[in-house]
PDB file of N, CA and C in Angstrom:
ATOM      1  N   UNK A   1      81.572 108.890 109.013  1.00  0.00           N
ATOM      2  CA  UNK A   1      82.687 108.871 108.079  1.00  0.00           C
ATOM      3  C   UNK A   1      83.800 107.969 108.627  1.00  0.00           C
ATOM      4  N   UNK A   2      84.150 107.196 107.918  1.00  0.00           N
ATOM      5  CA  UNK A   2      85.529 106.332 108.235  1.00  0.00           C
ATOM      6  C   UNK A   2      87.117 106.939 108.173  1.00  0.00           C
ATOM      7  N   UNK A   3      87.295 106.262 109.716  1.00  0.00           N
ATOM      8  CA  UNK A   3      88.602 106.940 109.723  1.00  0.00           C
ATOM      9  C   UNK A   3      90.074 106.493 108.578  1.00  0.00           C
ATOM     10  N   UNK A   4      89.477 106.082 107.614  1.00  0.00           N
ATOM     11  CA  UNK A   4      90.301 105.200 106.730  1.00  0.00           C
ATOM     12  C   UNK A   4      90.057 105.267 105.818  1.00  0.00           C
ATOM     13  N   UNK A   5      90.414 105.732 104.322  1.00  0.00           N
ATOM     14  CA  UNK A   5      89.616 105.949 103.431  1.00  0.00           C
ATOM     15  C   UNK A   5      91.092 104.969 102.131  1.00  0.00           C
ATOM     16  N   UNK A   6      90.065 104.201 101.778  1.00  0.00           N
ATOM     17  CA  UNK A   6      91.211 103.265 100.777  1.00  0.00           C
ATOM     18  C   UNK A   6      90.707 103.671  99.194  1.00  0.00           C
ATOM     19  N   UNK A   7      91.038 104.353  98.427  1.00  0.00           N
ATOM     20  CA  UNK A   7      90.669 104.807  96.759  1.00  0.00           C
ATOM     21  C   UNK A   7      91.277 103.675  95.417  1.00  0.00           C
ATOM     22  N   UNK A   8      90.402 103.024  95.156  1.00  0.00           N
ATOM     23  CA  UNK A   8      91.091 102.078  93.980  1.00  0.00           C
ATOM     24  C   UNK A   8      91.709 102.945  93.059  1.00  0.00           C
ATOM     25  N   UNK A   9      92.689 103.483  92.440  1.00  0.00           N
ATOM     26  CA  UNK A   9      93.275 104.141  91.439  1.00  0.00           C
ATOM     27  C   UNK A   9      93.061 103.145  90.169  1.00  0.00           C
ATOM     28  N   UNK A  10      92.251 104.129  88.843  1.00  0.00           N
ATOM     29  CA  UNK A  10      92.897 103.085  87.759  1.00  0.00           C
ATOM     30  C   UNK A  10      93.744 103.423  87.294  1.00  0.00           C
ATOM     31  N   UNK A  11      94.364 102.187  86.557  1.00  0.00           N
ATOM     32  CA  UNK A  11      95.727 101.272  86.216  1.00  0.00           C
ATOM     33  C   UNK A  11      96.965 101.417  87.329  1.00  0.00           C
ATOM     34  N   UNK A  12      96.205 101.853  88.487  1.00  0.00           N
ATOM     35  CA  UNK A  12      97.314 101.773  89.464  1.00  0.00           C
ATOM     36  C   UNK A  12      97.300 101.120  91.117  1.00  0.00           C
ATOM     37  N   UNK A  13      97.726 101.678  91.981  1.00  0.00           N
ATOM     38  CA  UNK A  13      97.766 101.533  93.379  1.00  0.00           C
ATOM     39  C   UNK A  13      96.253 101.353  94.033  1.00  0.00           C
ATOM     40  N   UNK A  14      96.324 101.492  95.193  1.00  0.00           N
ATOM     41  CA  UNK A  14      95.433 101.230  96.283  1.00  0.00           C
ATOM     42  C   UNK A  14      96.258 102.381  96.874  1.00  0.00           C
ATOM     43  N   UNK A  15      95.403 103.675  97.200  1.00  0.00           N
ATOM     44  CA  UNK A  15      95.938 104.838  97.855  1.00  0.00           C
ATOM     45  C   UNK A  15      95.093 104.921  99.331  1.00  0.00           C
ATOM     46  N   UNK A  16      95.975 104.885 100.282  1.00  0.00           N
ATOM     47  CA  UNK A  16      95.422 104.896 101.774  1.00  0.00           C
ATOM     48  C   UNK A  16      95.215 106.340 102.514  1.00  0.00           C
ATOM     49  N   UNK A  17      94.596 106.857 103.035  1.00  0.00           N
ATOM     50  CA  UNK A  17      94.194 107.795 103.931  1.00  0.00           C
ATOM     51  C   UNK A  17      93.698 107.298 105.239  1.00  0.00           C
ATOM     52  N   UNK A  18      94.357 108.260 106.211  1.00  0.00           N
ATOM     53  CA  UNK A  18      93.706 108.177 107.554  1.00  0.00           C
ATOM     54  C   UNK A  18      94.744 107.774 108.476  1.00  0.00           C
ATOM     55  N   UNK A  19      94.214 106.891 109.639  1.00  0.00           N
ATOM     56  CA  UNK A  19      94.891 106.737 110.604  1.00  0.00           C
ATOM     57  C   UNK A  19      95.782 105.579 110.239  1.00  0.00           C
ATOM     58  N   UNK A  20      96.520 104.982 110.195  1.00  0.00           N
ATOM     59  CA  UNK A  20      97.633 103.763 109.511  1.00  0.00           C
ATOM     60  C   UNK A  20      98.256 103.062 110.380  1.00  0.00           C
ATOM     61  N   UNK A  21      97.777 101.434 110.835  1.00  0.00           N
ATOM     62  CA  UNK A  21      99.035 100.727 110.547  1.00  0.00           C
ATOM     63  C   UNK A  21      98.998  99.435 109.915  1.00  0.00           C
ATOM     64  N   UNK A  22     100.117  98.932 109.226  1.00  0.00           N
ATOM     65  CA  UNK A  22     100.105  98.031 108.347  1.00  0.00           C
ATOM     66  C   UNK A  22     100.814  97.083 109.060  1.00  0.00           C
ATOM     67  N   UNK A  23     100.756  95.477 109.061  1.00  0.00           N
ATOM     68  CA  UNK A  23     101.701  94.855 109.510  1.00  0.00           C
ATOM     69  C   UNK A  23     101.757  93.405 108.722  1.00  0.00           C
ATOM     70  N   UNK A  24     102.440  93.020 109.214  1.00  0.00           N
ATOM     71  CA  UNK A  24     102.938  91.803 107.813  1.00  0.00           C
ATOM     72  C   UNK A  24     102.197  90.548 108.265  1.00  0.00           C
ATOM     73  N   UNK A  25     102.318  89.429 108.232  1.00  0.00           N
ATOM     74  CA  UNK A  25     101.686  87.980 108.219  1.00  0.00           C
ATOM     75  C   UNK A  25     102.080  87.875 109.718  1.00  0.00           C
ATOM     76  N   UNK A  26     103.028  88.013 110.442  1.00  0.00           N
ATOM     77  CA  UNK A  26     103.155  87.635 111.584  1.00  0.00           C
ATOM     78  C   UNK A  26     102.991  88.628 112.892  1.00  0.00           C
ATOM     79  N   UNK A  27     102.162  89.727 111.987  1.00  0.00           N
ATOM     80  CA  UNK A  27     101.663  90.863 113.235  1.00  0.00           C
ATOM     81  C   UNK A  27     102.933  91.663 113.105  1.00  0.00           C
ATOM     82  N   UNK A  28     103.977  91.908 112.886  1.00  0.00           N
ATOM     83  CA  UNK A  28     104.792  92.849 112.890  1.00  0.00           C
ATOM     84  C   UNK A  28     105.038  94.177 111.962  1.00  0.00           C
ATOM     85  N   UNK A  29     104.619  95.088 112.476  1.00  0.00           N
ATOM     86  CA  UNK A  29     104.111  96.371 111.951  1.00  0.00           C
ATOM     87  C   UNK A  29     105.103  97.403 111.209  1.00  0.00           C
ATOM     88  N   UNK A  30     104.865  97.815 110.085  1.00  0.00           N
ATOM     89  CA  UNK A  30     106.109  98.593 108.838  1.00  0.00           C
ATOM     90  C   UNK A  30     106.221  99.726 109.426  1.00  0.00           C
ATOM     91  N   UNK A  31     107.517 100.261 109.448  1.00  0.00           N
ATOM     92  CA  UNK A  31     107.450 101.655 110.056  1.00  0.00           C
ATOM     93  C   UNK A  31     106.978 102.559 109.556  1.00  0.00           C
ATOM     94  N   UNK A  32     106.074 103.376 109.227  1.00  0.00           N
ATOM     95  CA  UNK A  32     105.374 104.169 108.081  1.00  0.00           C
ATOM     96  C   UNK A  32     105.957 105.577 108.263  1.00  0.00           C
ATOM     97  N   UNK A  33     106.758 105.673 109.913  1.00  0.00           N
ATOM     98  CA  UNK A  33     107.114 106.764 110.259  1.00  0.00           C
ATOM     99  C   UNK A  33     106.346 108.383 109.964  1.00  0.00           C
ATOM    100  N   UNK A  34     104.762 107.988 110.703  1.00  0.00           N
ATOM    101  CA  UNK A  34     104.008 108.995 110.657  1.00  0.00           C
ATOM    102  C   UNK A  34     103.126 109.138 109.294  1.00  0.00           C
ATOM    103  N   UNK A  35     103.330 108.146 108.427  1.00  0.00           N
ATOM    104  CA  UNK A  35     102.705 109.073 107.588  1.00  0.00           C
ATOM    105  C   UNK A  35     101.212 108.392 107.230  1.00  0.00           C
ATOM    106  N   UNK A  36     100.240 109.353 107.268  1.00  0.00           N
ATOM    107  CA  UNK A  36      98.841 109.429 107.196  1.00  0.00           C
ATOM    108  C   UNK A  36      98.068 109.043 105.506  1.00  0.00           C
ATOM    109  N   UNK A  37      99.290 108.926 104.561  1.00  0.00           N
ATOM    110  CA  UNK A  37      99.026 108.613 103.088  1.00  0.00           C
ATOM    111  C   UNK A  37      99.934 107.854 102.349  1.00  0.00           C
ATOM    112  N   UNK A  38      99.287 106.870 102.265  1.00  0.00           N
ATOM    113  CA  UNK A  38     100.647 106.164 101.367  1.00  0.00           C
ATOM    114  C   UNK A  38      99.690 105.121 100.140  1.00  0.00           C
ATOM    115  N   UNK A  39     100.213 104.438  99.255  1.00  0.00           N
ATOM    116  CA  UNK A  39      99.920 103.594  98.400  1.00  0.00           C
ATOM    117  C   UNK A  39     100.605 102.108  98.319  1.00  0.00           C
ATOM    118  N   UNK A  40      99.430 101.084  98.250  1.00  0.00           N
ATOM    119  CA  UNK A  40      99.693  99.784  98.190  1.00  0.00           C
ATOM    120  C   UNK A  40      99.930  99.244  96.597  1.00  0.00           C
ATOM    121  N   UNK A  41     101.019  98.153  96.333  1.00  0.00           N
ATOM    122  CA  UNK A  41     100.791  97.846  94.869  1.00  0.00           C
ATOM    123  C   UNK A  41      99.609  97.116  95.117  1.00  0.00           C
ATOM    124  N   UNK A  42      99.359  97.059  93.772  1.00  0.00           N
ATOM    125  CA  UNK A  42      97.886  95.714  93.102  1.00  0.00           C
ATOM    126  C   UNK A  42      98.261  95.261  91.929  1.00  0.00           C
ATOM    127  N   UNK A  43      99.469  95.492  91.106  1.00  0.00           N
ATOM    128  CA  UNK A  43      99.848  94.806  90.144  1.00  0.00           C
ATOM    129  C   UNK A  43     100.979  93.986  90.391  1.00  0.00           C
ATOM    130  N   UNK A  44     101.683  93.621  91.629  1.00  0.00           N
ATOM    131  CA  UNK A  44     102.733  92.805  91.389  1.00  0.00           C
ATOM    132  C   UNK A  44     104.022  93.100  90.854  1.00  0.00           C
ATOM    133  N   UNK A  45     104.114  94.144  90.934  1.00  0.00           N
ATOM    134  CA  UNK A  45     105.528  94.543  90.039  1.00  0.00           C
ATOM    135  C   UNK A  45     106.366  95.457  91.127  1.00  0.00           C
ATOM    136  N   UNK A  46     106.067  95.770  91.924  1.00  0.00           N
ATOM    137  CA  UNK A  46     106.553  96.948  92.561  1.00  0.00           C
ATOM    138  C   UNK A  46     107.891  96.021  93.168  1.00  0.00           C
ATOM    139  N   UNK A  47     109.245  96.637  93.362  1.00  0.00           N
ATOM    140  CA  UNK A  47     110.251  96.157  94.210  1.00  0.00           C
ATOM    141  C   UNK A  47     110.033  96.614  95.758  1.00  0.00           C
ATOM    142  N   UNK A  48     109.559  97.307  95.946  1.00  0.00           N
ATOM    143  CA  UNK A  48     108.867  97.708  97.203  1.00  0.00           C
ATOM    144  C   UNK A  48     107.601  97.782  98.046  1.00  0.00           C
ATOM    145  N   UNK A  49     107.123  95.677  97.536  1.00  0.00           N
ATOM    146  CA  UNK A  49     105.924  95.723  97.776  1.00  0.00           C
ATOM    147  C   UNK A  49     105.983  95.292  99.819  1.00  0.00           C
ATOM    148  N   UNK A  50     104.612  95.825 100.298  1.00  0.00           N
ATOM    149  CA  UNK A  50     103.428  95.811  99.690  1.00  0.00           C
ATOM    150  C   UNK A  50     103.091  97.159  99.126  1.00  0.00           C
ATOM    151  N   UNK A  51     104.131  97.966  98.894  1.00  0.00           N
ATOM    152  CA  UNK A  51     104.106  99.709  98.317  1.00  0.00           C
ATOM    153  C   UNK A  51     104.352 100.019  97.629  1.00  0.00           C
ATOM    154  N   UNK A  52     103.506 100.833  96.563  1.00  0.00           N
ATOM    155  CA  UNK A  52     103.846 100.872  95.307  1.00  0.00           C
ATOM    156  C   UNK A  52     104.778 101.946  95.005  1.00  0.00           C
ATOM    157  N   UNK A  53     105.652 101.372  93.681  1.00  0.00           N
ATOM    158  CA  UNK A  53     106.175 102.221  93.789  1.00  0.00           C
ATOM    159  C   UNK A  53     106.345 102.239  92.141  1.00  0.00           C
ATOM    160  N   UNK A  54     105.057 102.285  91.414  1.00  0.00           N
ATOM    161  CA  UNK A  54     105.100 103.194  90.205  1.00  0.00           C
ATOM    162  C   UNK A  54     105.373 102.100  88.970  1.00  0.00           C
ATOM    163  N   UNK A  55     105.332 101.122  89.112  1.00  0.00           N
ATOM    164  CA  UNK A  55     105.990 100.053  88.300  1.00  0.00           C
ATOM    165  C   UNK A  55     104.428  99.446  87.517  1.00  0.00           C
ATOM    166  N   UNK A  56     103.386  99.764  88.020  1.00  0.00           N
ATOM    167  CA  UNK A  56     102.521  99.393  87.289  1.00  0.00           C
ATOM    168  C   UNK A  56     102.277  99.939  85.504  1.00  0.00           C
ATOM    169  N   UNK A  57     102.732 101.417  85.736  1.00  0.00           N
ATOM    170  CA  UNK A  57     103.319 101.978  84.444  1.00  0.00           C
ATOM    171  C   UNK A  57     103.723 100.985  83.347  1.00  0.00           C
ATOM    172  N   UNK A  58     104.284 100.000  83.787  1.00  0.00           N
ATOM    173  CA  UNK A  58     104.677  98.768  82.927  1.00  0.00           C
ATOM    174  C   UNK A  58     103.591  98.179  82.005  1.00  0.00           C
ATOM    175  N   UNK A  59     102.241  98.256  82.592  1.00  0.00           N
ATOM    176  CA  UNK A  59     101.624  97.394  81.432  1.00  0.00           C
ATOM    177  C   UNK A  59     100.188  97.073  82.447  1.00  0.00           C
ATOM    178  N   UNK A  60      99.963  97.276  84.032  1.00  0.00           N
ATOM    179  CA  UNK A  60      98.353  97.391  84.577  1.00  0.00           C
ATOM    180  C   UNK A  60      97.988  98.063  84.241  1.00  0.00           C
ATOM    181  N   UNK A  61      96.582  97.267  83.849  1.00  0.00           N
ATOM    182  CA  UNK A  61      95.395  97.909  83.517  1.00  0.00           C
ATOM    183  C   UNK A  61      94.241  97.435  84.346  1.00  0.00           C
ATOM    184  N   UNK A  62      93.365  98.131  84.719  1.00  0.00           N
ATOM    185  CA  UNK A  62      92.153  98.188  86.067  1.00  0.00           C
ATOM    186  C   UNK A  62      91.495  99.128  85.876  1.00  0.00           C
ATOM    187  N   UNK A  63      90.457  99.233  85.615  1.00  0.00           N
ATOM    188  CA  UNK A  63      89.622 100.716  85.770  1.00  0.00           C
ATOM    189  C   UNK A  63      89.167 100.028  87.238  1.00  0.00           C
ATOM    190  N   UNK A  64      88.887 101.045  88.159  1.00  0.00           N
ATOM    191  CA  UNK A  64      88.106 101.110  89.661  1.00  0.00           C
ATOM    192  C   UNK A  64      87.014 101.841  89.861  1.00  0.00           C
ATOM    193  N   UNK A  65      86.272 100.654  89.602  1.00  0.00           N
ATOM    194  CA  UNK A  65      84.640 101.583  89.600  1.00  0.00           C
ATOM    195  C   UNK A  65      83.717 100.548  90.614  1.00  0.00           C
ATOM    196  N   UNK A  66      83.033 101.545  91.044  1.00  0.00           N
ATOM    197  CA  UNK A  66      82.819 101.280  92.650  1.00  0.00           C
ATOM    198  C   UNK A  66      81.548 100.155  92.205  1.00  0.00           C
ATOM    199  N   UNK A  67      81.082  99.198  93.376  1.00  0.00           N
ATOM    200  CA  UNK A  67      79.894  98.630  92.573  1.00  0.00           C
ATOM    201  C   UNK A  67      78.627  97.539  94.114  1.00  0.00           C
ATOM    202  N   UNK A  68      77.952  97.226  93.989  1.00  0.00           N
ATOM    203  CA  UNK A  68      77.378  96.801  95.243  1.00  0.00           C
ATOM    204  C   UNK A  68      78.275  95.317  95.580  1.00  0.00           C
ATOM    205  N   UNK A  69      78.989  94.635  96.469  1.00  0.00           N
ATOM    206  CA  UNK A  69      78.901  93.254  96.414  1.00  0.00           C
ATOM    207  C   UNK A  69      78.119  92.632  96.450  1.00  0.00           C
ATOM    208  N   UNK A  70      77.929  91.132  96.503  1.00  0.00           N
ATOM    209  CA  UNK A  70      76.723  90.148  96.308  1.00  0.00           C
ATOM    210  C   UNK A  70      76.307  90.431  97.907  1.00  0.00           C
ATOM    211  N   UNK A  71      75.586  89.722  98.610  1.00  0.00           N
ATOM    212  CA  UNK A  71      75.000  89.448  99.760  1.00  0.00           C
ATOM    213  C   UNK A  71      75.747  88.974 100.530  1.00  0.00           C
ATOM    214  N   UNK A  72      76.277  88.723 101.713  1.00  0.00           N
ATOM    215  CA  UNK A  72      77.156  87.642 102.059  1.00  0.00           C
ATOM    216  C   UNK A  72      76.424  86.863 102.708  1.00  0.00           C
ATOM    217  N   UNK A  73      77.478  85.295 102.733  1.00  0.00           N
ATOM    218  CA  UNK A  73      77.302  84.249 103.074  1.00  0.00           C
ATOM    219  C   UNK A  73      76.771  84.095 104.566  1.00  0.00           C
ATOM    220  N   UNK A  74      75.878  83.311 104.872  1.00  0.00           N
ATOM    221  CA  UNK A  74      75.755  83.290 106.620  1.00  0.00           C
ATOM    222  C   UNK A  74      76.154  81.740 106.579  1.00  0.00           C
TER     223      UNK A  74
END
């Protein structure tokens, strides 16, 4: 079992579980201040990205349904 569990929400977030840390383009890490659950936007709207914060309500739409990827490239 993975210590990380990421759930596509539809019409919404990317909801995180597990052990956490996030850090930005230059390696410098968000203070999450402990917490083991949080949510990423995926629609672009959030004022508090990369975290959502509910703004997809606006008008994303996504169903998240799980599916095989292709093969990958060697």
């Amino acid at each position: 079992m993975a210590s990380t569990k990421v759930i596509v929400n539809n019409n919404g977030s990317l909801k995180i579980e597990g052990d956490l840390e996030i850090v930005d383009a230059q390696g410098n890490a968000y203070g999450l201040q402990g917490r083991t659950v949080l949510s990423l936007c995926r629609c672009g709207q959030s004022n508090n990205k990369p975290f959502c914060d509910g703004s997809h309500k606006n008008g994303f739409e996504h169903e998240g349904k799980a599916f095989e990827l292709p093969p990958r490239k060697v």
